[in-house]
Protein backbone atom coordinates (compact mmCIF):
# COMPACT_ATOMS: atom_id res chain seq x y z
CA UNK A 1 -140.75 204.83 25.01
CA UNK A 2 -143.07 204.57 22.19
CA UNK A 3 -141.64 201.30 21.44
CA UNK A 4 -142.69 199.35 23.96
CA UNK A 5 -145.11 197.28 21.49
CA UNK A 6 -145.88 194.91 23.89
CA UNK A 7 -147.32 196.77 26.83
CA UNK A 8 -149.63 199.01 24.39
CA UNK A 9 -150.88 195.38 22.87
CA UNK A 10 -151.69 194.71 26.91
CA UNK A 11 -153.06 198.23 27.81
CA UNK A 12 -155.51 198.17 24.56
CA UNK A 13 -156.95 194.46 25.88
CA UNK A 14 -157.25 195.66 29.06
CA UNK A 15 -159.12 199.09 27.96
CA UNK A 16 -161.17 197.26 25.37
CA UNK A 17 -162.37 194.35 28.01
CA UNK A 18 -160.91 192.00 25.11
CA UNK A 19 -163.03 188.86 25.22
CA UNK A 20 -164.38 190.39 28.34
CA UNK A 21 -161.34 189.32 30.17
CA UNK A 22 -159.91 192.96 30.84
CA UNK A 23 -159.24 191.91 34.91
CA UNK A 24 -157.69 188.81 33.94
CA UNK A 25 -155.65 190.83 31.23
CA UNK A 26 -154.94 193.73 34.25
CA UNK A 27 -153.55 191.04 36.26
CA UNK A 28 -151.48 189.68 33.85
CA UNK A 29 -150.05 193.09 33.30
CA UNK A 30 -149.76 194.01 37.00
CA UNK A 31 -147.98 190.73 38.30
CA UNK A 32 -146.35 189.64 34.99
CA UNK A 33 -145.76 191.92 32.51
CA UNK A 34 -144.53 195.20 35.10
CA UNK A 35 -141.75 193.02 36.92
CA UNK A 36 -140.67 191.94 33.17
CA UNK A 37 -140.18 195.64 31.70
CA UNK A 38 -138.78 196.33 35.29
CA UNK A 39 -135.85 193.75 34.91
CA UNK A 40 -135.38 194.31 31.67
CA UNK A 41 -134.87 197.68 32.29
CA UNK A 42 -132.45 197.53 34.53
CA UNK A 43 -130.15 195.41 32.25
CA UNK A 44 -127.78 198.22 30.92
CA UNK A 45 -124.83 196.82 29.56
CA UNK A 46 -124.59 194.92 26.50
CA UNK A 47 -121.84 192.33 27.20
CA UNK A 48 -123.02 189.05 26.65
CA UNK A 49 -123.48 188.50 30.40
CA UNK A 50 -125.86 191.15 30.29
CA UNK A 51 -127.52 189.58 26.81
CA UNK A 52 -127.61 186.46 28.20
CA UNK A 53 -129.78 188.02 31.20
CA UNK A 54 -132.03 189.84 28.96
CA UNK A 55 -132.98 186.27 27.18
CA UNK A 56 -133.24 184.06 30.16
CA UNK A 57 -136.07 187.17 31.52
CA UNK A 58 -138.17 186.93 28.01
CA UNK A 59 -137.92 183.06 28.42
CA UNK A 60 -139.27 183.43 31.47
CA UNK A 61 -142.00 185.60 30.42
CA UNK A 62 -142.58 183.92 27.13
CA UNK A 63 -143.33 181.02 29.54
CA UNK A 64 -145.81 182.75 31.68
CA UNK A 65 -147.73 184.30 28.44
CA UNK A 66 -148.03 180.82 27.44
CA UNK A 67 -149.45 179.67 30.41
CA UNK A 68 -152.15 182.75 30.64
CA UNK A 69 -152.76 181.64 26.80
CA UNK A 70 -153.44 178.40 27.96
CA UNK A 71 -155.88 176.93 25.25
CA UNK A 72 -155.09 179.45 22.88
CA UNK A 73 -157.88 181.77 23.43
CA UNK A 74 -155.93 185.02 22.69
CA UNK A 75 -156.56 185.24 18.49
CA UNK A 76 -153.16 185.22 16.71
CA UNK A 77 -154.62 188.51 14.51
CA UNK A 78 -153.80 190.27 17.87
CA UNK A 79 -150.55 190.10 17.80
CA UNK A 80 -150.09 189.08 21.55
CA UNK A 81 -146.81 187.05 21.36
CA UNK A 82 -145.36 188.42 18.33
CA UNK A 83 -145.33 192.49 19.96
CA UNK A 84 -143.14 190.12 22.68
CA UNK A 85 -140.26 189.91 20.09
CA UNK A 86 -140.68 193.18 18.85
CA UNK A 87 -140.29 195.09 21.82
CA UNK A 88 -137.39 192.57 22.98
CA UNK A 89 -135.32 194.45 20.13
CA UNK A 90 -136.32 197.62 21.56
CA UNK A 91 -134.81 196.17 25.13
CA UNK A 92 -132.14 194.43 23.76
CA UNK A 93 -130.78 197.68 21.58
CA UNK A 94 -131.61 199.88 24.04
CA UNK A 95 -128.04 201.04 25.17
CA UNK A 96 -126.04 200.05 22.13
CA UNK A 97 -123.98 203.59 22.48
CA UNK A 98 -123.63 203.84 18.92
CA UNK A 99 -127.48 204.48 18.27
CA UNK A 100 -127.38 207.44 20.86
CA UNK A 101 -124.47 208.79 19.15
CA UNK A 102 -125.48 208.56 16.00
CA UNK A 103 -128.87 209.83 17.17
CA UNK A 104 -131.06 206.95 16.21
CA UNK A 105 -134.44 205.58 16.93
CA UNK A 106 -136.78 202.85 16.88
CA UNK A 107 -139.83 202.72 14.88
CA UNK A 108 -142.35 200.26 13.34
CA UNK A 109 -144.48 202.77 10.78
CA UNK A 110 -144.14 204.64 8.24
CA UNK A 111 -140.50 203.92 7.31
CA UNK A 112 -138.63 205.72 4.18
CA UNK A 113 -138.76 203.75 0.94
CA UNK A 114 -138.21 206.18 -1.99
CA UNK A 115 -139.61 209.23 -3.57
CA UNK A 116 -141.82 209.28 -6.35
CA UNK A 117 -143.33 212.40 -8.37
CA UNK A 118 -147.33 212.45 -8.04
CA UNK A 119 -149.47 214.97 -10.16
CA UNK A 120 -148.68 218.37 -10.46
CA UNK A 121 -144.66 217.66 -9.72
CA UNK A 122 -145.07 217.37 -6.20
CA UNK A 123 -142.53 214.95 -4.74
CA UNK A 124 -144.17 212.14 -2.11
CA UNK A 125 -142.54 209.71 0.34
CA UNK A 126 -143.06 206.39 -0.26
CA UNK A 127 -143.18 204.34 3.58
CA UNK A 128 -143.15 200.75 4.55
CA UNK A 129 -144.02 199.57 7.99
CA UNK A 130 -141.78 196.76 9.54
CA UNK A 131 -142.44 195.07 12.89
CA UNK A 132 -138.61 196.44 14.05
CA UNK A 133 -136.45 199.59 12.61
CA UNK A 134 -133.41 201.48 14.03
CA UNK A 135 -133.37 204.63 12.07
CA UNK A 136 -132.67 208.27 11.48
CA UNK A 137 -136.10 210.87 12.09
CA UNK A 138 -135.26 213.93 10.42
CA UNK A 139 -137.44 216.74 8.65
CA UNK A 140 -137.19 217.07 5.15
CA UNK A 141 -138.20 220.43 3.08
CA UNK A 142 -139.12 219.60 -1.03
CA UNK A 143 -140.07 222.69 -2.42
CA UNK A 144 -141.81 224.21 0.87
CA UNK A 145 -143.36 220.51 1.59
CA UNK A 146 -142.32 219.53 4.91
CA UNK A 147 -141.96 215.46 5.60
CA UNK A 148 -140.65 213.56 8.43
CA UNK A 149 -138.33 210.94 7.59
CA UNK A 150 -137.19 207.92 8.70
CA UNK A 151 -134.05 206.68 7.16
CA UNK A 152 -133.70 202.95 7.86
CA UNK A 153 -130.17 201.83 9.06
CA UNK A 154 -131.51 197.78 10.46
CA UNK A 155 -134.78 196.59 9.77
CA UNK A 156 -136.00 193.73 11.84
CA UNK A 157 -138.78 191.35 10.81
CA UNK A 158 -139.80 189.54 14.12
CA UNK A 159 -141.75 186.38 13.98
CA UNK A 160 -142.65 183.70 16.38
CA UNK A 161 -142.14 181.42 13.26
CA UNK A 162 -141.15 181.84 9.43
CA UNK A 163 -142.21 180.06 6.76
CA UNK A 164 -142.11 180.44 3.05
CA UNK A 165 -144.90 182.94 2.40
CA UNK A 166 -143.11 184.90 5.63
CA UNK A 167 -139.99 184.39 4.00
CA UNK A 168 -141.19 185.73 0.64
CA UNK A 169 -143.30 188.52 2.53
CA UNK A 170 -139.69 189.49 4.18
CA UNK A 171 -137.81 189.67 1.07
CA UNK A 172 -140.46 191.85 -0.51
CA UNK A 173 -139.77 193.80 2.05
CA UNK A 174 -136.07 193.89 1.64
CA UNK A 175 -136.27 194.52 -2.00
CA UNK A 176 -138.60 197.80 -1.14
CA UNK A 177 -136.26 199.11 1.64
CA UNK A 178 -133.16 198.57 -0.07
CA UNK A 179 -134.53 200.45 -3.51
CA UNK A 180 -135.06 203.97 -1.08
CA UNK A 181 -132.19 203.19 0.80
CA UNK A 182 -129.79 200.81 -0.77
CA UNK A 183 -127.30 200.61 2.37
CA UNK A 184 -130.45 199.41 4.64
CA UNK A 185 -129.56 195.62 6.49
CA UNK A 186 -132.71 193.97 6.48
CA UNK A 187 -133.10 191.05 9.05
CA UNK A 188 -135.31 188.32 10.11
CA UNK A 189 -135.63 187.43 13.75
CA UNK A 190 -137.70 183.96 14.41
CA UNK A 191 -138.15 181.63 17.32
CA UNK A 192 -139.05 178.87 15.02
CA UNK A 193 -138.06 177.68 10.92
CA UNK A 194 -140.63 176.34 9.43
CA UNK A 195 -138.69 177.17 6.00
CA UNK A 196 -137.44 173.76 4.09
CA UNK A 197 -133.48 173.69 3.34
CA UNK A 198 -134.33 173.48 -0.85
CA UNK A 199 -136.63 176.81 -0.04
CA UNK A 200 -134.01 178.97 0.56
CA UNK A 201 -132.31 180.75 -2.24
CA UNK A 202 -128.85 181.19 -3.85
CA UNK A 203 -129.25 185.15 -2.87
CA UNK A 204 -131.60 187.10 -1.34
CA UNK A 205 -132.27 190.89 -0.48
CA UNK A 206 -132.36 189.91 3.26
CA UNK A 207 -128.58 190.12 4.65
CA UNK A 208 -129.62 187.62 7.21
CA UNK A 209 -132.33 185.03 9.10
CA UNK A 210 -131.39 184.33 12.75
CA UNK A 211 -133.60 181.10 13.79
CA UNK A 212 -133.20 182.03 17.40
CA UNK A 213 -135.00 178.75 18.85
CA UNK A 214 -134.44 174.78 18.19
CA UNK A 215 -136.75 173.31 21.23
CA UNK A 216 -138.89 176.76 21.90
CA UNK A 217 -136.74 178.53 24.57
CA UNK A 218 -134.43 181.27 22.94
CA UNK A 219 -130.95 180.64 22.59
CA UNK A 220 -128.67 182.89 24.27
CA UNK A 221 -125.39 182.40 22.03
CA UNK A 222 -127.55 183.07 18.84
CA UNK A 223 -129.12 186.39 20.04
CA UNK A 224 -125.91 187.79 20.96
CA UNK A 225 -124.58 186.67 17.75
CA UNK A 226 -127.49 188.58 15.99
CA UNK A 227 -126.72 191.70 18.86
CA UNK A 228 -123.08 191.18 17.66
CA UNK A 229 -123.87 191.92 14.26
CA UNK A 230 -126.47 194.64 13.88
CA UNK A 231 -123.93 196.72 16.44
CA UNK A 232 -121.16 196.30 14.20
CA UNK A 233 -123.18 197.40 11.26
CA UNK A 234 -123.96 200.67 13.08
CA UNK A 235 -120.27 200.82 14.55
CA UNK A 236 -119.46 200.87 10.66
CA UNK A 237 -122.36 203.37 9.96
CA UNK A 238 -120.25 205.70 13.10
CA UNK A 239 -116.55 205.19 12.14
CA UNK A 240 -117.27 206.08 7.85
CA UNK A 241 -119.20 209.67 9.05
CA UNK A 242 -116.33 210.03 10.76
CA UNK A 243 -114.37 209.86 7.64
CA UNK A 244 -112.01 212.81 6.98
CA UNK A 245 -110.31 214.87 3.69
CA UNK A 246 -108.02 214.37 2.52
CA UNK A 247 -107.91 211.18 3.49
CA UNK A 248 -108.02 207.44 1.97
CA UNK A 249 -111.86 206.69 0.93
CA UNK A 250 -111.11 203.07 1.27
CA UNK A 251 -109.72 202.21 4.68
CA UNK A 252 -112.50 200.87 6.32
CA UNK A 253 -112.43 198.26 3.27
């Protein structure tokens, strides 16, 4: 599962003797982190039983990462916590039955965001990277140039807080996904708002901001809200390929 963010940000500390604390960083991942991905894992369903599980395990883990962190020694340019979130999507999206039908995936690079033309007429595919997509891979062939693709369906900006330069850096984002593919739901996933009520605009090009945290432990009935709606948006994305002609174009409406 190449999008198990987390446990590569542990393996790569551990490798790399980060702050020469690989052993204490092995341990962590040994006695912490395994058991975590284990019981995750092992959630399959997606009721909100089973959500509610899934939270109460990262709160528990988010706990003991604190406590390892104690003093703050880990830098926040690595990206410890934060890969936490990100590869919670991956486990909480995991057996949503609509991405295996629909053949999906989840990805964090190089994600479609338009075409242009670059010298000599030969067409190139513009990419963003988000820290959270659940997309289409395909191959595509432009005049005997061969590209892989990945058409975003959700895009997921996780942070451990949002403020307004995130905000504006996640709207930018929005703006650039929805230009290459205009049907694209672009979300923000944060523990904590930082974001002042007269900061947030009339409109925006994100479809939503989930503040998943008031007192720093995740709320359950807000993630499976959030669950709730990015698996309806893809239950939408299943029932209008299913569309048949003749037919009426506008039923789902």
């Amino acid at each position: 599962m190449d999008w198990l963010y987390h446990e590569r940000n542990l393996r790569h500390k551990i490798a790399s003797n980060y702050k020469k604390r690989g052993v204490d960083f092995s341990e962590f991942y040994e006695k912490k982190y395994l058991p975590y991905k284990k019981s995750q894992s092992l959630i399959t369903g997606v009721e909100k039983k089973d959500i509610t599980k899934k939270v109460s395990l990262i709160n528990s883990y988010l706990a003991a990462l604190d406590e390892f962190n104690e003093g703050n020694w880990i830098t926040q340019q690595s990206k410890f916590r934060p890969t936490v979130l990100e590869e919670f999507l991956g486990l909480l999206f995991k057996d949503t039955e609509e991405i295996t039908l629909l053949g999906l995936g989840f990805f964090n690079k190089q994600i479609y965001a338009g075409m242009v033309i670059s010298e000599g007429g030969i067409p190139r595919v513009i990419t963003k990277d988000v820290d959270f997509c659940i997309a289409k891979e395909i191959t595509a062939d432009f005049e005997g140039n061969k590209y892989l693709v990945r058409i975003p369906i959700i895009a997921i900006e996780a942070k451990t807080y949002i403020d307004k330069t995130m905000f504006n850096e996640a709207q930018f984002t929005a703006s650039i996904l929805k230009q290459g593919t205009p049907n694209v739901k672009v979300y923000v996933f944060a523990i904590r708002n930082e974001i002042g009520l007269d900061q947030i605009p009339s409109t925006s090009p994100l479809d939503e901001v989930f503040i998943v945290s008031g007192d720093g432990k995740i709320d359950e009935d807000t993630v499976y809200d959030f669950y709730r709606e990015i698996a309806e948006a893809i239950s939408r994305i299943k029932e209008e390929a299913l569309i048949t002609l003749p037919g009426r174009l506008f039923k789902l409406k």
